[in-house]
C-alpha atoms as a PDB file:
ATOM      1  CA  UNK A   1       0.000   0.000   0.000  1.00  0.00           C
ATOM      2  CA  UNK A   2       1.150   3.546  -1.007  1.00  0.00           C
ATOM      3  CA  UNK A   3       1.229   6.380   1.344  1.00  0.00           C
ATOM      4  CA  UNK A   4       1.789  10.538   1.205  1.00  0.00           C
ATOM      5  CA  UNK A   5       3.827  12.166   3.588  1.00  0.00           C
ATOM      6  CA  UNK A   6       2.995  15.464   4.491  1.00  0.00           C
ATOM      7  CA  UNK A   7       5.411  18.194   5.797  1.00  0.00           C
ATOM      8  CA  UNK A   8       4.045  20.489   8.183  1.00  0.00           C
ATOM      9  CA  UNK A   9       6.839  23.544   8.408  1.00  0.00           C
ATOM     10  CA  UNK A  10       6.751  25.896  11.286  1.00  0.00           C
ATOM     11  CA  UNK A  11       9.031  28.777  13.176  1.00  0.00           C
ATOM     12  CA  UNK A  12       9.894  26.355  15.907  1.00  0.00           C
ATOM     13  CA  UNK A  13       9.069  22.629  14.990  1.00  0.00           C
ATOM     14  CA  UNK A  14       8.528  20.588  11.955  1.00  0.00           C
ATOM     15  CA  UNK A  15       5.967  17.776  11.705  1.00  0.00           C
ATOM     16  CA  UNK A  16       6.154  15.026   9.385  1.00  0.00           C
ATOM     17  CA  UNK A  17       3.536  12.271   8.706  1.00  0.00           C
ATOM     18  CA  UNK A  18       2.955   9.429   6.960  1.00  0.00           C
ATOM     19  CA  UNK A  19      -0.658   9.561   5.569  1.00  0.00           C
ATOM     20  CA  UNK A  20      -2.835   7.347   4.040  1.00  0.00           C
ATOM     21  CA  UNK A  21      -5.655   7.523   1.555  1.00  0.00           C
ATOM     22  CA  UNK A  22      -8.453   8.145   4.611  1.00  0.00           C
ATOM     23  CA  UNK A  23      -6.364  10.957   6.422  1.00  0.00           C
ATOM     24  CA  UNK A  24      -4.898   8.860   8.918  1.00  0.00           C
ATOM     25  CA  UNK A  25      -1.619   9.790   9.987  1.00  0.00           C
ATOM     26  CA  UNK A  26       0.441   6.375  10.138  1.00  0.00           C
ATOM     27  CA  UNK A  27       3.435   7.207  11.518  1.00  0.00           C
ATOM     28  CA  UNK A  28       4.698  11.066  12.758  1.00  0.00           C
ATOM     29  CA  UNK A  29       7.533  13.049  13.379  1.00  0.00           C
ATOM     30  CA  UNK A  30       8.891  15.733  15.135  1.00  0.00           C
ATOM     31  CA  UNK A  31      12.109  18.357  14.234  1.00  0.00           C
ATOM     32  CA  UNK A  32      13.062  21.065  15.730  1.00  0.00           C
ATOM     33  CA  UNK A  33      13.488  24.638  13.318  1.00  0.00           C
ATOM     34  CA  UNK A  34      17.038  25.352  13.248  1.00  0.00           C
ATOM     35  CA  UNK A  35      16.923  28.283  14.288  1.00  0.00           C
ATOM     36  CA  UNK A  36      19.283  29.626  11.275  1.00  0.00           C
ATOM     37  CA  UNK A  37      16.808  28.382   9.081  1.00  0.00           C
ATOM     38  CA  UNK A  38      17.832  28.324   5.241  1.00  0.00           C
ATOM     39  CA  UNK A  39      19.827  25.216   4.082  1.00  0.00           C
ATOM     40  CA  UNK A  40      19.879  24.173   7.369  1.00  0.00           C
ATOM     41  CA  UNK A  41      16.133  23.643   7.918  1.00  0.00           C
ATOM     42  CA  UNK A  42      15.827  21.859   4.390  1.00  0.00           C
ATOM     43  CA  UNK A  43      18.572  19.692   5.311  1.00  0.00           C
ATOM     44  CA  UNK A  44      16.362  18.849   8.645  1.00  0.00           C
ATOM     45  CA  UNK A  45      13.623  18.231   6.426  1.00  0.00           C
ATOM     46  CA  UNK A  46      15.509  16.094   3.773  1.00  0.00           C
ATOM     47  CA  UNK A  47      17.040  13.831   6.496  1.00  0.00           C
ATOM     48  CA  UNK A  48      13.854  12.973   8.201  1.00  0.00           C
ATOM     49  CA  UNK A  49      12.057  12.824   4.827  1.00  0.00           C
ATOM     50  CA  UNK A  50      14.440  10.566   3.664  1.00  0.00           C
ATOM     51  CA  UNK A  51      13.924   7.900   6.796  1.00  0.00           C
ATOM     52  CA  UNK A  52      10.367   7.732   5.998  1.00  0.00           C
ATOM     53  CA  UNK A  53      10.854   7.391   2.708  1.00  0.00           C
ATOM     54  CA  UNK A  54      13.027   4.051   3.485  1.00  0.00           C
ATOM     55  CA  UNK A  55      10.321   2.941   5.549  1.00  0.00           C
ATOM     56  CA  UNK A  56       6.803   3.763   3.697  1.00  0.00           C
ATOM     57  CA  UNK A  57       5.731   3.430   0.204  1.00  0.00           C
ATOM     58  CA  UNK A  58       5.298   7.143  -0.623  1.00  0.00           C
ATOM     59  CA  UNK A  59       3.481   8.354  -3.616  1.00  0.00           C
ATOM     60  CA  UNK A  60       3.396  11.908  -2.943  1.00  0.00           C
ATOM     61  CA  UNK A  61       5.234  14.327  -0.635  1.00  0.00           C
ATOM     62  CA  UNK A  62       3.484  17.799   0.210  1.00  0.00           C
ATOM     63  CA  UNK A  63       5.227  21.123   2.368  1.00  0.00           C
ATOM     64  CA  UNK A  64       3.112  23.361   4.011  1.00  0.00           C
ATOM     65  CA  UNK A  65       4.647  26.650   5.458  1.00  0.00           C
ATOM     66  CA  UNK A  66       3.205  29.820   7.061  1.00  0.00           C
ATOM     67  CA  UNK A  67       3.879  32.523   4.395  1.00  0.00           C
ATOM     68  CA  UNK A  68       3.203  33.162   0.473  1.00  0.00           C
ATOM     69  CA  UNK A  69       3.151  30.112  -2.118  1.00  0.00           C
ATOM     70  CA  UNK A  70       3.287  30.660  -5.599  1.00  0.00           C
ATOM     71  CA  UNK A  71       0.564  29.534  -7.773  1.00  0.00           C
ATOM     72  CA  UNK A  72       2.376  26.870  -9.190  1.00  0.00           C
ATOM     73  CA  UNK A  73       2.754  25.559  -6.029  1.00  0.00           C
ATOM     74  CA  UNK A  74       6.711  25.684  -5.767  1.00  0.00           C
ATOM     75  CA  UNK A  75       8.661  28.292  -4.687  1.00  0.00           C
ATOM     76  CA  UNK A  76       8.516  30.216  -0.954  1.00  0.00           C
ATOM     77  CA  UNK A  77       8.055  33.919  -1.745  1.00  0.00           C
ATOM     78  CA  UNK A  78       7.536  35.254   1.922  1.00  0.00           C
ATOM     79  CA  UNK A  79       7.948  32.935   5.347  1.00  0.00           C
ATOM     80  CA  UNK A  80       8.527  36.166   8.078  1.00  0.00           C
ATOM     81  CA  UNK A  81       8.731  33.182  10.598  1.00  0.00           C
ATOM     82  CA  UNK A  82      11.738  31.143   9.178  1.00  0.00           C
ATOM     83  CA  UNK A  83      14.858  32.560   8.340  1.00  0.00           C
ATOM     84  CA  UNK A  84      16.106  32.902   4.678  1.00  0.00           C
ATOM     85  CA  UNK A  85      13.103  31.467   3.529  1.00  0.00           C
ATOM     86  CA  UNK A  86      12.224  34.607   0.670  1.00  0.00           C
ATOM     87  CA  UNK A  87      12.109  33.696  -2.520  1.00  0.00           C
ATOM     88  CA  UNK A  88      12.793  29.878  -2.118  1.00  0.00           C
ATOM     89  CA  UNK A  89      12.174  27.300  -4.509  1.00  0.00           C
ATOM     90  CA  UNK A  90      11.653  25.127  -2.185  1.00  0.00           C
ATOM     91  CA  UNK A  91      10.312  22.289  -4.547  1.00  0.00           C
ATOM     92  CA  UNK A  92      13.832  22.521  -6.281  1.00  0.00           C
ATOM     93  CA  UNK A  93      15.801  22.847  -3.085  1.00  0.00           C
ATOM     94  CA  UNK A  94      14.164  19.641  -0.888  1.00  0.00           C
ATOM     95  CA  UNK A  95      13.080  17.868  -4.364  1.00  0.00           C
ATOM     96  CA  UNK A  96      17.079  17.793  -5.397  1.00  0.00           C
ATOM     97  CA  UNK A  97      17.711  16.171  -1.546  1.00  0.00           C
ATOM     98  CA  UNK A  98      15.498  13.361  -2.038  1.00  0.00           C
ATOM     99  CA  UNK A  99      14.933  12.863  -5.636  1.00  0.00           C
ATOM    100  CA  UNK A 100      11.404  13.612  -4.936  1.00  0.00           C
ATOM    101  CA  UNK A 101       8.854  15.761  -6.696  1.00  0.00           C
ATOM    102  CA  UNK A 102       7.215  18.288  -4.058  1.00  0.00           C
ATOM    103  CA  UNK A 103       4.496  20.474  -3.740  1.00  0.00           C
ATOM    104  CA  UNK A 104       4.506  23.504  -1.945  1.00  0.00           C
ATOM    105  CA  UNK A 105       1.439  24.726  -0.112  1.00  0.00           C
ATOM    106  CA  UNK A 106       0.259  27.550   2.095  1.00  0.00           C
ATOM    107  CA  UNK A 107       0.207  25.992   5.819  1.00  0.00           C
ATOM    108  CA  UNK A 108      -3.522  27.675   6.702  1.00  0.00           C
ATOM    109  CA  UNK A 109      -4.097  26.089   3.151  1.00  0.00           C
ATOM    110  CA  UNK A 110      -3.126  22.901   3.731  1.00  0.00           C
ATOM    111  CA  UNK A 111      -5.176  23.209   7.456  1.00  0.00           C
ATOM    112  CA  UNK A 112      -8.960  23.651   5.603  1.00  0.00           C
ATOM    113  CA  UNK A 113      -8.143  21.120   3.359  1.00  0.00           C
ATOM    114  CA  UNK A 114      -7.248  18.745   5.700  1.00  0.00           C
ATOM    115  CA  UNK A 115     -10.410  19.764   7.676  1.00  0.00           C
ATOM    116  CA  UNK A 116     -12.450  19.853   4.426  1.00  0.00           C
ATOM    117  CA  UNK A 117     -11.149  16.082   3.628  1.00  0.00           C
ATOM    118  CA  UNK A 118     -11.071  14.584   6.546  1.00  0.00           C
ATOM    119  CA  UNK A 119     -12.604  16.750   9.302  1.00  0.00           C
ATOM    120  CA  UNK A 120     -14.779  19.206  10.241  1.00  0.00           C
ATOM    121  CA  UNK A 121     -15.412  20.346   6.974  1.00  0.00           C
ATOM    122  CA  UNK A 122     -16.837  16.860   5.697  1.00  0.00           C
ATOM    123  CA  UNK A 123     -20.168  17.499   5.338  1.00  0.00           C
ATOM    124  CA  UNK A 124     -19.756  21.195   3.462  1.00  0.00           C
ATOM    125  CA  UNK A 125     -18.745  22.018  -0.348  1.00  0.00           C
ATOM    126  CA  UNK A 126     -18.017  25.590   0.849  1.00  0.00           C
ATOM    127  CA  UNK A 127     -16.002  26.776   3.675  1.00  0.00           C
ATOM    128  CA  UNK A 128     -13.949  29.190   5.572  1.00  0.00           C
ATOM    129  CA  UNK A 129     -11.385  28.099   8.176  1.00  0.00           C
ATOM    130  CA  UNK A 130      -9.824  30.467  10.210  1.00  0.00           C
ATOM    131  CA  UNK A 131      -6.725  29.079  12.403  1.00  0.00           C
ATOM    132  CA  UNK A 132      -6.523  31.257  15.356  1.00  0.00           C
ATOM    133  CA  UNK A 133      -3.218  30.816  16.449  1.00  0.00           C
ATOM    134  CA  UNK A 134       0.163  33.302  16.884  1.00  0.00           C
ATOM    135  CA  UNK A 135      -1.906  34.885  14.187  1.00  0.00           C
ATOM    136  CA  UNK A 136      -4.939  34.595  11.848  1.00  0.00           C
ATOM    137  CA  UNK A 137      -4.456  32.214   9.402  1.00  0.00           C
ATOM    138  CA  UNK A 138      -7.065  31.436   6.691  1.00  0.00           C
ATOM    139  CA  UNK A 139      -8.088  29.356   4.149  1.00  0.00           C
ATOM    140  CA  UNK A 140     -11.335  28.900   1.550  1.00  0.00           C
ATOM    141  CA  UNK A 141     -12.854  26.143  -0.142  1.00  0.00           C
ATOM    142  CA  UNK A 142     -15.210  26.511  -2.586  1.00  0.00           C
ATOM    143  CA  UNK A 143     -17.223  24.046  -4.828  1.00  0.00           C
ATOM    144  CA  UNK A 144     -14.875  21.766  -3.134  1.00  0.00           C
ATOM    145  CA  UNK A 145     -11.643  23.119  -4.522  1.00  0.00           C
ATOM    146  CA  UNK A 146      -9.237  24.965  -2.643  1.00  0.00           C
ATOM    147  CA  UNK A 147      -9.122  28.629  -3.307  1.00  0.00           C
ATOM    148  CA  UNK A 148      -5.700  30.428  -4.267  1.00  0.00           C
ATOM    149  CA  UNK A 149      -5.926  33.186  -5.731  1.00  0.00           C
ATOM    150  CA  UNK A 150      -4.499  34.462  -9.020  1.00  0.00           C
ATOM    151  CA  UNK A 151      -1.193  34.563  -7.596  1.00  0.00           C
ATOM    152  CA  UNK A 152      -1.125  31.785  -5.348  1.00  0.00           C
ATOM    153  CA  UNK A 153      -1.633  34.287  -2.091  1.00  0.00           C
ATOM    154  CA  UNK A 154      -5.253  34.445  -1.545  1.00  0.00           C
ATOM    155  CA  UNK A 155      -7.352  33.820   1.898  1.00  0.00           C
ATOM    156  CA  UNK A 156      -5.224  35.876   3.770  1.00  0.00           C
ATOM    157  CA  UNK A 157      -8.054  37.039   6.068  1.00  0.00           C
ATOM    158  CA  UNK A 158      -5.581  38.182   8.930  1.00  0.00           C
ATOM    159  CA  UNK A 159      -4.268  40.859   6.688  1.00  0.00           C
ATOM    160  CA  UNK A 160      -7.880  42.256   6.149  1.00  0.00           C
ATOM    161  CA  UNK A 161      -7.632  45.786   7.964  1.00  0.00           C
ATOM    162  CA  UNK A 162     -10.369  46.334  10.837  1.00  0.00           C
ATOM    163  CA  UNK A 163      -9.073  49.413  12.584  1.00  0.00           C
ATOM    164  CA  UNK A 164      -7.565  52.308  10.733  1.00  0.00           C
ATOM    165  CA  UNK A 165      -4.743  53.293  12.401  1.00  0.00           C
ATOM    166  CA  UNK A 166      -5.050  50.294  14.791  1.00  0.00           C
ATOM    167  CA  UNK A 167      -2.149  48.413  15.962  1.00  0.00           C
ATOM    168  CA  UNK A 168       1.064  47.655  13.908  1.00  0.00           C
ATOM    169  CA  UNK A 169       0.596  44.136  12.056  1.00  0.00           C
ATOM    170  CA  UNK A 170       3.920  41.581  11.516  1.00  0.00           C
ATOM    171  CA  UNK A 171       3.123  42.422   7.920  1.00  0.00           C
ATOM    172  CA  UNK A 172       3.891  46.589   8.171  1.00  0.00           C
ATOM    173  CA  UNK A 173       0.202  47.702   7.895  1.00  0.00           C
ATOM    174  CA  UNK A 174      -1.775  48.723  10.910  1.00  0.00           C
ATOM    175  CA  UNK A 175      -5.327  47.339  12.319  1.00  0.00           C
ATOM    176  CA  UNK A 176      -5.071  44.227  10.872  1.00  0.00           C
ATOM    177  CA  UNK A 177      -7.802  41.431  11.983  1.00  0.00           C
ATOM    178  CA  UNK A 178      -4.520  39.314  13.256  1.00  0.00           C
ATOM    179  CA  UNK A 179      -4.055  42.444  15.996  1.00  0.00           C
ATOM    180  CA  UNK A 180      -7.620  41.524  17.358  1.00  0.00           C
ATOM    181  CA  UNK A 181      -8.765  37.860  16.706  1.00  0.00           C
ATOM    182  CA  UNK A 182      -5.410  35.782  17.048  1.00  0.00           C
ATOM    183  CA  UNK A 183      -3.876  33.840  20.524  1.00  0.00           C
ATOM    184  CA  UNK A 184      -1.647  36.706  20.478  1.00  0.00           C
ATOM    185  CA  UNK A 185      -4.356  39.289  20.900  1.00  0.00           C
ATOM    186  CA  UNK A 186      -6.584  36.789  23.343  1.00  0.00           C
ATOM    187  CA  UNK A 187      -3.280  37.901  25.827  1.00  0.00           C
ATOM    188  CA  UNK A 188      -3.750  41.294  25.126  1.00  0.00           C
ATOM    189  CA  UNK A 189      -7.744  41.622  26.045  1.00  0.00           C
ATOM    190  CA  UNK A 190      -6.572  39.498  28.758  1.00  0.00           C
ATOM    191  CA  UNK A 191      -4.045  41.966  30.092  1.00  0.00           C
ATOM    192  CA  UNK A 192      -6.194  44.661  29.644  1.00  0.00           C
ATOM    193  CA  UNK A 193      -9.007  42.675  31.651  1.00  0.00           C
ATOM    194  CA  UNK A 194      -6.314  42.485  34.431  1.00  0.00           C
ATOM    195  CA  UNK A 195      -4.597  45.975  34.260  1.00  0.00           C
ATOM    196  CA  UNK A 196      -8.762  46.917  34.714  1.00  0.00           C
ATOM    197  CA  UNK A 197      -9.928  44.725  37.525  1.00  0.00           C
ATOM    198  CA  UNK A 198      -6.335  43.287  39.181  1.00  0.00           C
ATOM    199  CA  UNK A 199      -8.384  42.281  42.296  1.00  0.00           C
ATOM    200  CA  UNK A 200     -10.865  40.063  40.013  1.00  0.00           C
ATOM    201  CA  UNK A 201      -7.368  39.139  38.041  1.00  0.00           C
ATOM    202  CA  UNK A 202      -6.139  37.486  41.640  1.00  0.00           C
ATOM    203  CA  UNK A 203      -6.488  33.888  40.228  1.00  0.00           C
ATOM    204  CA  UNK A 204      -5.870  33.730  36.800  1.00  0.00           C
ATOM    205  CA  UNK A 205      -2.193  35.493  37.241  1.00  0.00           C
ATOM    206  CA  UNK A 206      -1.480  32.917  40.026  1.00  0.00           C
ATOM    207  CA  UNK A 207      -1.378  30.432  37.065  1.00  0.00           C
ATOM    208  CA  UNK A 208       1.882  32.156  35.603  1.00  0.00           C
ATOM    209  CA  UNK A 209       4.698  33.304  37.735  1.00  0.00           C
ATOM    210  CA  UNK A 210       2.106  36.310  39.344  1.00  0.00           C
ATOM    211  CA  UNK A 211       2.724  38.729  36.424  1.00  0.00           C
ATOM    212  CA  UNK A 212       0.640  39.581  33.161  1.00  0.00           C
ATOM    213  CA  UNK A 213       3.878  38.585  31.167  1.00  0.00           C
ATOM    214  CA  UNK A 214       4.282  35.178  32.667  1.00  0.00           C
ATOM    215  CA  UNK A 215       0.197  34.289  31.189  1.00  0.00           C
ATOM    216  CA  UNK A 216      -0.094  31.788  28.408  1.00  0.00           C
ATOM    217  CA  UNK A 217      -2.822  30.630  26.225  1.00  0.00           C
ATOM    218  CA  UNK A 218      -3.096  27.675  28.113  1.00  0.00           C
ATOM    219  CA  UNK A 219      -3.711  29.498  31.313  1.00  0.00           C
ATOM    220  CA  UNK A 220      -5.966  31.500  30.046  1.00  0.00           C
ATOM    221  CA  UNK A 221      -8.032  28.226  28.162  1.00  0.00           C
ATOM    222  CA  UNK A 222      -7.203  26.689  31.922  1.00  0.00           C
ATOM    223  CA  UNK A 223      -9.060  29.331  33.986  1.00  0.00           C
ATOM    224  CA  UNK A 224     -11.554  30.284  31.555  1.00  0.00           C
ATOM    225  CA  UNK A 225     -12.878  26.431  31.795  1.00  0.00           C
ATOM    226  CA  UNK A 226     -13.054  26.788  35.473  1.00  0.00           C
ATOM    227  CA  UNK A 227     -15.158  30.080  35.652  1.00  0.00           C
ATOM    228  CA  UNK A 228     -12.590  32.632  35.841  1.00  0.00           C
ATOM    229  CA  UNK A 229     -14.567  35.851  35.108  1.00  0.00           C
ATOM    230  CA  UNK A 230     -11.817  37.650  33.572  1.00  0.00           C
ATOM    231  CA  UNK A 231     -10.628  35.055  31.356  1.00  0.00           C
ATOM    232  CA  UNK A 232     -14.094  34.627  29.725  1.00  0.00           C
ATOM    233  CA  UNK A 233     -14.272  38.464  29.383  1.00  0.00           C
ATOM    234  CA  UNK A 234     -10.914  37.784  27.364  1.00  0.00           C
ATOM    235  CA  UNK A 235     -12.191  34.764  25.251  1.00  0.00           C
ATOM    236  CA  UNK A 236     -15.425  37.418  24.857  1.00  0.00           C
ATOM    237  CA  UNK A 237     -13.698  39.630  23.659  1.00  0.00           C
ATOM    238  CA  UNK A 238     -11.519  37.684  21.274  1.00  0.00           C
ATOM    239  CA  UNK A 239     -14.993  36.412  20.005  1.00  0.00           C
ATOM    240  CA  UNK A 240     -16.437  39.359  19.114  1.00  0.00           C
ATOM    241  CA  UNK A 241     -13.453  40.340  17.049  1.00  0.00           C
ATOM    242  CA  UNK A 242     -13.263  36.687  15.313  1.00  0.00           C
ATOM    243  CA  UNK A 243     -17.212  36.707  14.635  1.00  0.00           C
ATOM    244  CA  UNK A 244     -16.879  40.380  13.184  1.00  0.00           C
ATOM    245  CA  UNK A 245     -14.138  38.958  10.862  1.00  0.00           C
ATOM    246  CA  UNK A 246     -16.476  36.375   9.837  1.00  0.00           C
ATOM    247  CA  UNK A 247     -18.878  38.287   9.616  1.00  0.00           C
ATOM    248  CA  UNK A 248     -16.829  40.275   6.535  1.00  0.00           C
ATOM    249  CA  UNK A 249     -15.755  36.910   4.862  1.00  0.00           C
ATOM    250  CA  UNK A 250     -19.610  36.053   4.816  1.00  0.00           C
ATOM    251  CA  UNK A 251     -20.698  39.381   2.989  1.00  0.00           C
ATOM    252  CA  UNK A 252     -17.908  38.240   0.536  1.00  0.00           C
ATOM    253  CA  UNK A 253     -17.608  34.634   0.241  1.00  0.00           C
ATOM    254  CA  UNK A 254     -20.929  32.961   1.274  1.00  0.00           C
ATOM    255  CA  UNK A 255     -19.755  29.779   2.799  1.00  0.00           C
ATOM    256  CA  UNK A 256     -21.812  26.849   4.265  1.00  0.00           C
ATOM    257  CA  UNK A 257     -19.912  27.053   7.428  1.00  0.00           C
ATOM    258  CA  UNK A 258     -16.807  28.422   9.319  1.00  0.00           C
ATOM    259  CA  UNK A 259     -14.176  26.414  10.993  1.00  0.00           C
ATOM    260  CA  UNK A 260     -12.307  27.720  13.560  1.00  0.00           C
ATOM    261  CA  UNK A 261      -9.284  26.155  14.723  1.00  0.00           C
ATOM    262  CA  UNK A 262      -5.347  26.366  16.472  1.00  0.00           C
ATOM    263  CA  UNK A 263      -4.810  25.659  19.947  1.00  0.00           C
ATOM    264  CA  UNK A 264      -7.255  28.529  21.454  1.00  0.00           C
ATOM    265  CA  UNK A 265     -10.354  26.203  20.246  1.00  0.00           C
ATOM    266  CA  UNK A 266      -9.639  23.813  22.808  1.00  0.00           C
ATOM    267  CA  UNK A 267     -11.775  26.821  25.232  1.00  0.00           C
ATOM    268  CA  UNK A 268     -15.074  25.262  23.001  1.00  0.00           C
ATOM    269  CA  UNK A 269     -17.786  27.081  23.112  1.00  0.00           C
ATOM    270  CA  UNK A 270     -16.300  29.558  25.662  1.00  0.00           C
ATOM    271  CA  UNK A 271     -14.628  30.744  22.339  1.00  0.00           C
ATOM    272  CA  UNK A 272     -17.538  29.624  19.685  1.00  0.00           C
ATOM    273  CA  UNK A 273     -20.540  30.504  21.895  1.00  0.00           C
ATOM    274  CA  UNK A 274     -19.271  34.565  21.494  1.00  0.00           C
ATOM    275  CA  UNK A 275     -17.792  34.077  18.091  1.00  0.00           C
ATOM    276  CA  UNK A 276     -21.550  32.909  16.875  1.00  0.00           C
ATOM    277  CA  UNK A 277     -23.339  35.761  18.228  1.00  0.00           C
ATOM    278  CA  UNK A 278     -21.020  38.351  16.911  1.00  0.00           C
ATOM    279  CA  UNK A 279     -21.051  36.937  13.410  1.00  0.00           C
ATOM    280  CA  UNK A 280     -25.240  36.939  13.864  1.00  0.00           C
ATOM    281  CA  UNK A 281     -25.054  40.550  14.920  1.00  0.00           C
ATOM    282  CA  UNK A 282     -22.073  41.573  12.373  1.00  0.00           C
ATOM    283  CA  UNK A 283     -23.838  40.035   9.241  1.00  0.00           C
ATOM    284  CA  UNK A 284     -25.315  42.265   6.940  1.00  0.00           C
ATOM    285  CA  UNK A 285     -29.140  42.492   6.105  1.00  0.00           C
ATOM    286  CA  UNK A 286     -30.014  41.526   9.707  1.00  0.00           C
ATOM    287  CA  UNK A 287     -32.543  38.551   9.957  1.00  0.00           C
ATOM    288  CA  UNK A 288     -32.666  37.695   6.549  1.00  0.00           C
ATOM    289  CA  UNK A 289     -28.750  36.373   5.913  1.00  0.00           C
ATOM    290  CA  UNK A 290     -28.295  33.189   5.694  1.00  0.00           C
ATOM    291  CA  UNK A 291     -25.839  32.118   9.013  1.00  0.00           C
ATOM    292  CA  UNK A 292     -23.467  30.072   8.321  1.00  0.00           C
ATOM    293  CA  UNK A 293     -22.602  26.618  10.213  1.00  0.00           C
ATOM    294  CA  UNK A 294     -19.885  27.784  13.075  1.00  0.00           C
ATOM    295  CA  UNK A 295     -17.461  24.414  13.699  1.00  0.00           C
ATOM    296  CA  UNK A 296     -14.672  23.315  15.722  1.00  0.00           C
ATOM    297  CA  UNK A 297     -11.903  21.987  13.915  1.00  0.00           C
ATOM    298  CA  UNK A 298     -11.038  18.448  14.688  1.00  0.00           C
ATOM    299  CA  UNK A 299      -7.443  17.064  13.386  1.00  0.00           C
ATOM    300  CA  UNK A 300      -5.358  19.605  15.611  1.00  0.00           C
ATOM    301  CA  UNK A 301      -1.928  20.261  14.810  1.00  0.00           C
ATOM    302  CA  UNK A 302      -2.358  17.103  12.321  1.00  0.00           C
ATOM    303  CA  UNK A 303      -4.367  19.376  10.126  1.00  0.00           C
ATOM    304  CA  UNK A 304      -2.070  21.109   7.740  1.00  0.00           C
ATOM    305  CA  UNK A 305       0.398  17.736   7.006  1.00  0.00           C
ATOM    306  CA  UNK A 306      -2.744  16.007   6.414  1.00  0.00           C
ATOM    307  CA  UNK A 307      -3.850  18.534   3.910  1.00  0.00           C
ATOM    308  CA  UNK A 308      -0.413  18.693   1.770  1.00  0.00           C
ATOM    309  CA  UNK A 309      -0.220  15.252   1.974  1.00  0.00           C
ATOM    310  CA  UNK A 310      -3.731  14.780   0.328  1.00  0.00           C
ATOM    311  CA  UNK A 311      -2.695  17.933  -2.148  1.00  0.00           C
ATOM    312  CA  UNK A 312       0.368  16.309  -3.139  1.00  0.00           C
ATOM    313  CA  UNK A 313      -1.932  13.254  -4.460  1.00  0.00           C
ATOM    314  CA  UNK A 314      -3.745  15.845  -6.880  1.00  0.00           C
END
């Protein structure tokens, strides 16, 4: 039996995984990002590639990574989160390691696929995901094909400015969507929700060192499940900004449903309960819009190597 590996590239880890023609992941592993990135990290990539490859029948390999693909599915044109990753032909560069043929995919991308394949997104021939993670990442399927873009750079519904003059993006522009409905900005409402009630905030800071900086995701996720007042008002707050962004993507896209997923979905409907009602109230032509399905994505971090493996099979 013949199997695809996907490649799941990311700032600090890369996942690797043997996949099969039902989504299962057969067999994964874990690098670490060299943290000089460039040859280095493809060299990573080719040696543990290489090690599957001895032990699996692979068909097709597919790379995911967080930045700008172009259309042809090849080359890296931005990755701001590895180093020397700009203007990479990456299919070249790995392909020439392994004496493989590659194909090079957008990691939010590669995530709705995966969900739309094998996940959440079964059931739906149109969909927006939305990975809420260190930023916003996005992806569209529609008809059941994955949208790109004429350039291979579409879906990037982070980058989609809410606030003029808001707060300065990663990407140089200010008031970005990432700046309001990421992990990242789920800290900020929550240190805002502390630097305005710090008696409430008693609790939830004793889950960190006793300081706003020491707070995590996970602390707040942590609390938020156990009642803490002011880390729902932060997972509120995060909602309404994640169901106004939907609420855009709607007006423009018209999908069947919207599946939201990275590691701040494990709060459940803590997160989805707010991010409903703000896309209900955000949607145009109130009352007579047609609301779209709101989901929890369901393959985790296994999302986006399942998707490039299933994309390097077409």
């Amino acid at each position: 039996m013949s199997f695809n590996l996907g490649i799941d590239v990311g700032g600090t880890k890369v996942l690797l995984g043997v996949v099969d023609r039902d989504g299962l992941v057969k067999k994964e592993v874990r690098c670490d990002t060299p943290r000089e990135g460039g040859d280095a990290l493809i060299r990573v990539i080719a040696d543990a590639a290489q090690a599957l490859l001895k032990e699996f029948e692979i068909a097709g390999i597919g790379v995911c990574a967080p930045g700008f693909i172009s259309s042809d599915r090849r080359t890296v044109i931005a990755c701001p989160n590895v180093v020397g990753w700009n203007d990479l032909d990456l299919a070249k560069a790995l392909g020439e390691l392994i004496d493989r043929s590659i194909v090079v995919e957008n990691d939010a991308n590669a995530a709705a696929w995966g969900e739309k394949r094998f996940g959440a997104g079964i059931a739906y021939h149109s969909l927006v995901m939305m990975t809420i993670g260190t930023g916003l990442g996005g992806g569209f399927i529609d008809n059941n094909s994955l949208f790109r873009g004429a350039h291979g750079m579409g879906a990037e519904f982070g980058h989609i400015r809410a606030v003029p003059n808001g707060h300065l993006c990663g990407c140089g522009a200010r008031g970005c969507f990432e700046q309001y409905a990421s992990g990242s900005a789920l800290l900020r409402h929550a240190r805002e929700a502390i630097n305005a009630s710090p008696e409430l905030a008693r609790n939830l800071l004793a889950r960190g060192n006793g300081t706003i900086e020491g707070l995590t995701g996970a602390h707040i996720t942590a609390a938020a499940q156990e009642g803490d007042s002011v880390a729902i008002a932060a997972f509120a707050t995060t909602g309404e900004w994640i169901g106004s962004a939907a609420a855009n993507l709607v007006a423009a896209l018209d999908p069947e449903a919207i599946v939201i997923g990275g590691g701040v979905v494990d709060a459940g409907e803590i997160l989805l309960a707010p991010i409903r009602d703000s896309l209900r109230r955000h949607l145009p032509f109130s009352g007579k819009y047609p609301i779209p399905s709101v989901v929890a994505a369901t393959l985790g971090n296994k999302a986006g190597l399942v998707g490039a493996a299933d994309l390097a099979a077409r």
